[in-house]
N, C-alpha and C. Protein backbone atom coordinates (compact mmCIF):
# COMPACT_ATOMS: atom_id res chain seq x y z
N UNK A 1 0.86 -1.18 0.00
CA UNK A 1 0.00 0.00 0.00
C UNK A 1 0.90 1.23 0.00
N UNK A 2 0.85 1.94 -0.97
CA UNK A 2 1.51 3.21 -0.81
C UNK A 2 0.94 4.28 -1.73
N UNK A 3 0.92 5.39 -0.72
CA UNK A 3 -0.14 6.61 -1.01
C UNK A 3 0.39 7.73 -0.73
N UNK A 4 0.63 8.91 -1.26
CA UNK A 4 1.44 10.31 -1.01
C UNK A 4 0.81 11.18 0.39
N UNK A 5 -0.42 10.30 0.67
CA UNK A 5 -0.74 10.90 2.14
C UNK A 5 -0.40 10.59 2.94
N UNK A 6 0.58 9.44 3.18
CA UNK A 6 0.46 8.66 4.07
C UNK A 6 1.32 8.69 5.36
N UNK A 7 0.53 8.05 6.93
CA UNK A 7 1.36 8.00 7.89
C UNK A 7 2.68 8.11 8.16
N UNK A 8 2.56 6.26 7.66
CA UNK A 8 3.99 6.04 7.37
C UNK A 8 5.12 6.64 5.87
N UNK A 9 6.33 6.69 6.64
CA UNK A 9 7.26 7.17 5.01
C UNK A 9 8.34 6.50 5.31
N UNK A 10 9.03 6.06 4.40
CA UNK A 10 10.45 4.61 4.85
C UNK A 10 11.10 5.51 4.13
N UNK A 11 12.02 6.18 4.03
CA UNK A 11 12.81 7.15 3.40
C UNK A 11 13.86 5.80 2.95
N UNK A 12 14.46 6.11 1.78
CA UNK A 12 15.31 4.54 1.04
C UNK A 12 16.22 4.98 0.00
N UNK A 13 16.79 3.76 -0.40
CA UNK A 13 17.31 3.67 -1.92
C UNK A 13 16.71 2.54 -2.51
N UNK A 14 16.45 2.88 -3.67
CA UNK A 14 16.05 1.42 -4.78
C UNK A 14 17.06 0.16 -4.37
N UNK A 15 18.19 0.74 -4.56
CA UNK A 15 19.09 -0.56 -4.43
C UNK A 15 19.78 -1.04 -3.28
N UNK A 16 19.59 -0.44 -2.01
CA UNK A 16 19.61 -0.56 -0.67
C UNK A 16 19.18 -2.49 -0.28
N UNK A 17 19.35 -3.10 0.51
CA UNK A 17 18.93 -4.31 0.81
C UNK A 17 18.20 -4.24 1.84
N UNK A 18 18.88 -3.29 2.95
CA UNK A 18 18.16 -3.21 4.23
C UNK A 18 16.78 -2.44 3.90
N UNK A 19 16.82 -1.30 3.02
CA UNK A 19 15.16 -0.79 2.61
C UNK A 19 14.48 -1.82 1.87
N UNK A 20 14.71 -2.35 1.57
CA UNK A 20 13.70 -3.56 0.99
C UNK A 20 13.55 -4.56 2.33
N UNK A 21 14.31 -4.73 2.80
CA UNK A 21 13.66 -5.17 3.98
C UNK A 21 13.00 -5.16 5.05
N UNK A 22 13.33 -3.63 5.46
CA UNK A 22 12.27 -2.68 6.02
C UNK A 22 11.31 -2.99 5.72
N UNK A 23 10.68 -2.52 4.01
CA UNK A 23 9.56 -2.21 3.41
C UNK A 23 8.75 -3.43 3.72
N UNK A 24 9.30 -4.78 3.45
CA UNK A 24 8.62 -6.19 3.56
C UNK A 24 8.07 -6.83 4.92
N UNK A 25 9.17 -5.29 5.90
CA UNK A 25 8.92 -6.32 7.23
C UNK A 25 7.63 -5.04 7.78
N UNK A 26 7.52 -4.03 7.05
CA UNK A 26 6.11 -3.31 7.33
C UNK A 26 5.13 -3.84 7.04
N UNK A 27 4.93 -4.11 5.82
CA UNK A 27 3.67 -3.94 5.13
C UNK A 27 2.89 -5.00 5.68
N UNK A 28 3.33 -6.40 6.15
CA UNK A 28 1.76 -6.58 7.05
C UNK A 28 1.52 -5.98 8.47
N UNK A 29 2.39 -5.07 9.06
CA UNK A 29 2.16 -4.28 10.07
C UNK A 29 0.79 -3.14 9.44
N UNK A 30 1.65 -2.75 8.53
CA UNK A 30 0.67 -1.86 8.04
C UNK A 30 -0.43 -1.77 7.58
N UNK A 31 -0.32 -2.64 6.96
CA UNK A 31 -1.92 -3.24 6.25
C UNK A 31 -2.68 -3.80 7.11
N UNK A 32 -2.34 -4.66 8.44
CA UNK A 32 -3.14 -5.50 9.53
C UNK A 32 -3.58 -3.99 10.76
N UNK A 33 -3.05 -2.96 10.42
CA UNK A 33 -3.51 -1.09 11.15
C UNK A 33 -4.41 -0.67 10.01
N UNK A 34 -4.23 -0.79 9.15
CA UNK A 34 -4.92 -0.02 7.69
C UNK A 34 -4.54 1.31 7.59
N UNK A 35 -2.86 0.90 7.73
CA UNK A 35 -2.09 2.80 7.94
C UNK A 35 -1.90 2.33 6.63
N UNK A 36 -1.51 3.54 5.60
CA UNK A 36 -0.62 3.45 4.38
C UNK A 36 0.91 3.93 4.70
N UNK A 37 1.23 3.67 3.57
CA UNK A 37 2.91 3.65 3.58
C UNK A 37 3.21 4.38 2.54
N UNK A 38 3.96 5.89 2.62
CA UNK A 38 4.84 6.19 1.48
C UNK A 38 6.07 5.99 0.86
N UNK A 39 6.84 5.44 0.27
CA UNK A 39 8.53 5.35 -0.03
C UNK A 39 8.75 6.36 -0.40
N UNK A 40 9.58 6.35 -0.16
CA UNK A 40 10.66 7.94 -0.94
C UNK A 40 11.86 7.46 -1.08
N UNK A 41 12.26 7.44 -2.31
CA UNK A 41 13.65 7.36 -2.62
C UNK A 41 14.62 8.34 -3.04
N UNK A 42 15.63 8.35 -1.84
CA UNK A 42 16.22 9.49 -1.25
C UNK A 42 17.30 9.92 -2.60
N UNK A 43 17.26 9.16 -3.53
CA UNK A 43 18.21 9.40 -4.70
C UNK A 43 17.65 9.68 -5.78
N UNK A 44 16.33 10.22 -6.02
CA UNK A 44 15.62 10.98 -6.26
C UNK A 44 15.29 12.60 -6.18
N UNK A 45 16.09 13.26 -5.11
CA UNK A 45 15.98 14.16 -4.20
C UNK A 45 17.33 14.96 -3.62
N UNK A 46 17.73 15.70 -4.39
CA UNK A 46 19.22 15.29 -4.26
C UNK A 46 19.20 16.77 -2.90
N UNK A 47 18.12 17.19 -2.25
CA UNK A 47 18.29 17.59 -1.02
C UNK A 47 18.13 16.43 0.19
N UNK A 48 17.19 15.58 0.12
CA UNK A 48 17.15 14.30 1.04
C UNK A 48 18.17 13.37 0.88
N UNK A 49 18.87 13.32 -0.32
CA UNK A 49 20.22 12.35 -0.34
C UNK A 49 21.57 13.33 0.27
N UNK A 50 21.50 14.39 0.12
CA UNK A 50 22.65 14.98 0.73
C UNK A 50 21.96 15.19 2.58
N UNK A 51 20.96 14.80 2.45
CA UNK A 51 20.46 15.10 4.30
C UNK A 51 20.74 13.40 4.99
N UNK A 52 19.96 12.31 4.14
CA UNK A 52 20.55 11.12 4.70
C UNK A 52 21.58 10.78 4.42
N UNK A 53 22.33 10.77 3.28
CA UNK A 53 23.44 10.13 2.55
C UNK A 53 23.56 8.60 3.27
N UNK A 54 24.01 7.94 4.08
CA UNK A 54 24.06 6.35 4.36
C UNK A 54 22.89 6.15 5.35
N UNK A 55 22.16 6.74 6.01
CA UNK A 55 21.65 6.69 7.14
C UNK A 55 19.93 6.32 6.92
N UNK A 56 20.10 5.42 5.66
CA UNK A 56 18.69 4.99 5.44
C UNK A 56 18.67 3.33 5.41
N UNK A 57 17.84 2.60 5.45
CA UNK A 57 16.59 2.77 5.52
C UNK A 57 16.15 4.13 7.16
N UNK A 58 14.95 4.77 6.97
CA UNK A 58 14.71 5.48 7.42
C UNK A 58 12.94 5.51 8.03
N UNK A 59 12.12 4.79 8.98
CA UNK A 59 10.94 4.93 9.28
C UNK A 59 10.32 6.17 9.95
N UNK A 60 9.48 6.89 9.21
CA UNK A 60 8.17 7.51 10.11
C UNK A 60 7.22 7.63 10.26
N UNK A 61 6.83 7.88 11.40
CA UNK A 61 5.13 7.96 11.44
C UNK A 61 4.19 8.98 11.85
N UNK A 62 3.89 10.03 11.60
CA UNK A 62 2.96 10.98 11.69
C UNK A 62 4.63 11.63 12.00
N UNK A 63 5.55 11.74 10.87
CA UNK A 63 6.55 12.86 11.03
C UNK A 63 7.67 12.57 12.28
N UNK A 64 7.00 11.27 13.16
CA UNK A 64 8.18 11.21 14.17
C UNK A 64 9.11 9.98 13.64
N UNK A 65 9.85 9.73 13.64
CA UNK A 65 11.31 8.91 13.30
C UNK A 65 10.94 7.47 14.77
N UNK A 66 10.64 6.40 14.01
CA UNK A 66 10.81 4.86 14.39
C UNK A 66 11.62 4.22 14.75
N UNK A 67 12.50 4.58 13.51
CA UNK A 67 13.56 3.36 13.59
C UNK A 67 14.45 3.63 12.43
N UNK A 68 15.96 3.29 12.03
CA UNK A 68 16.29 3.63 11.27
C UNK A 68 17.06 2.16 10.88
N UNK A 69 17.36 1.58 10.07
CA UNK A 69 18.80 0.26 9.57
C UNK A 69 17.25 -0.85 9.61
N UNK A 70 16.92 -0.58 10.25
CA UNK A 70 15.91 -2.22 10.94
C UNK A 70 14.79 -1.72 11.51
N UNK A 71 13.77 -2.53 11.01
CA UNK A 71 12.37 -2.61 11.38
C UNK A 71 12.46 -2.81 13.19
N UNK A 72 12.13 -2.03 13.89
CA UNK A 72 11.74 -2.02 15.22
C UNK A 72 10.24 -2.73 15.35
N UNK A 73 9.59 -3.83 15.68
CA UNK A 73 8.29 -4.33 15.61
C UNK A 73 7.79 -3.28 16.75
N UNK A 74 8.35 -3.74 17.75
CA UNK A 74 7.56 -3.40 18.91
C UNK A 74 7.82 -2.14 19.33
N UNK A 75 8.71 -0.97 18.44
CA UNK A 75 8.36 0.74 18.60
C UNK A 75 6.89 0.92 17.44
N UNK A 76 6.91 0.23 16.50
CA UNK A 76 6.41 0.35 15.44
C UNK A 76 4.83 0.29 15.88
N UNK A 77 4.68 -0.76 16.61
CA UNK A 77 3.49 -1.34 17.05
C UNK A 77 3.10 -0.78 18.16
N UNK A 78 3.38 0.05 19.29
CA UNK A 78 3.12 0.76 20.20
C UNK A 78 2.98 2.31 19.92
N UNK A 79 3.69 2.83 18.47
CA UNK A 79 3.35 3.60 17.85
C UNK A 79 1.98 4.03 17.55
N UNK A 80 1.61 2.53 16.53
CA UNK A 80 0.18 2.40 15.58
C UNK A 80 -0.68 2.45 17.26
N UNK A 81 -0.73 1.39 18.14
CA UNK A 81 -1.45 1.43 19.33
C UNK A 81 -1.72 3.53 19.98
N UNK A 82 -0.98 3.64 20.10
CA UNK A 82 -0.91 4.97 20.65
C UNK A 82 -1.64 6.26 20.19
N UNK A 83 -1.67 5.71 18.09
CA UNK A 83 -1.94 6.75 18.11
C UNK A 83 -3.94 6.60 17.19
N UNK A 84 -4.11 5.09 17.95
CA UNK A 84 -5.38 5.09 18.12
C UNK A 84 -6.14 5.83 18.87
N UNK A 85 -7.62 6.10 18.73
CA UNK A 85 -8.76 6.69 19.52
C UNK A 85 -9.20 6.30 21.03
């Protein structure tokens, strides 16, 4: 699921390993919340590639920073919990 509105944003590179793994180890987080997910690929952007340069994969959620190298489950998931009704 990925949508330009969205919660989540995994800031990345296409050819990164660890952002693809990020991305795979979200999306049934995400989809089992019914948050969406934006990518951004930081080499695309040559102000966000000179702001991360190695320091991606990159998670956020409503703008606050998750986790960065590796999927955190359980910041991730106390996140989505928290910022229920």
């Amino acid at each position: 699921m990925t949508t330009p509105d969205a919660p989540f944003i995994l800031y990345g590179r296409a050819w990164c390993h660890l952002c693809e793994d990020m991305r795979a180890a979200l999306e049934p987080i995400a989809e089992r919340f019914g948050v969406a997910v934006r990518w951004i690929d930081i080499d695309e952007d040559l102000a966000l590639e000179a702001h991360y340069k190695e320091l991606v994969p990159i998670l956020t959620l409503d703008g606050a920073e998750l986790c960065r190298y590796r999927l955190d489950a359980d910041t991730v998931l106390a996140a989505l919990r928290a910022r229920r009704p």
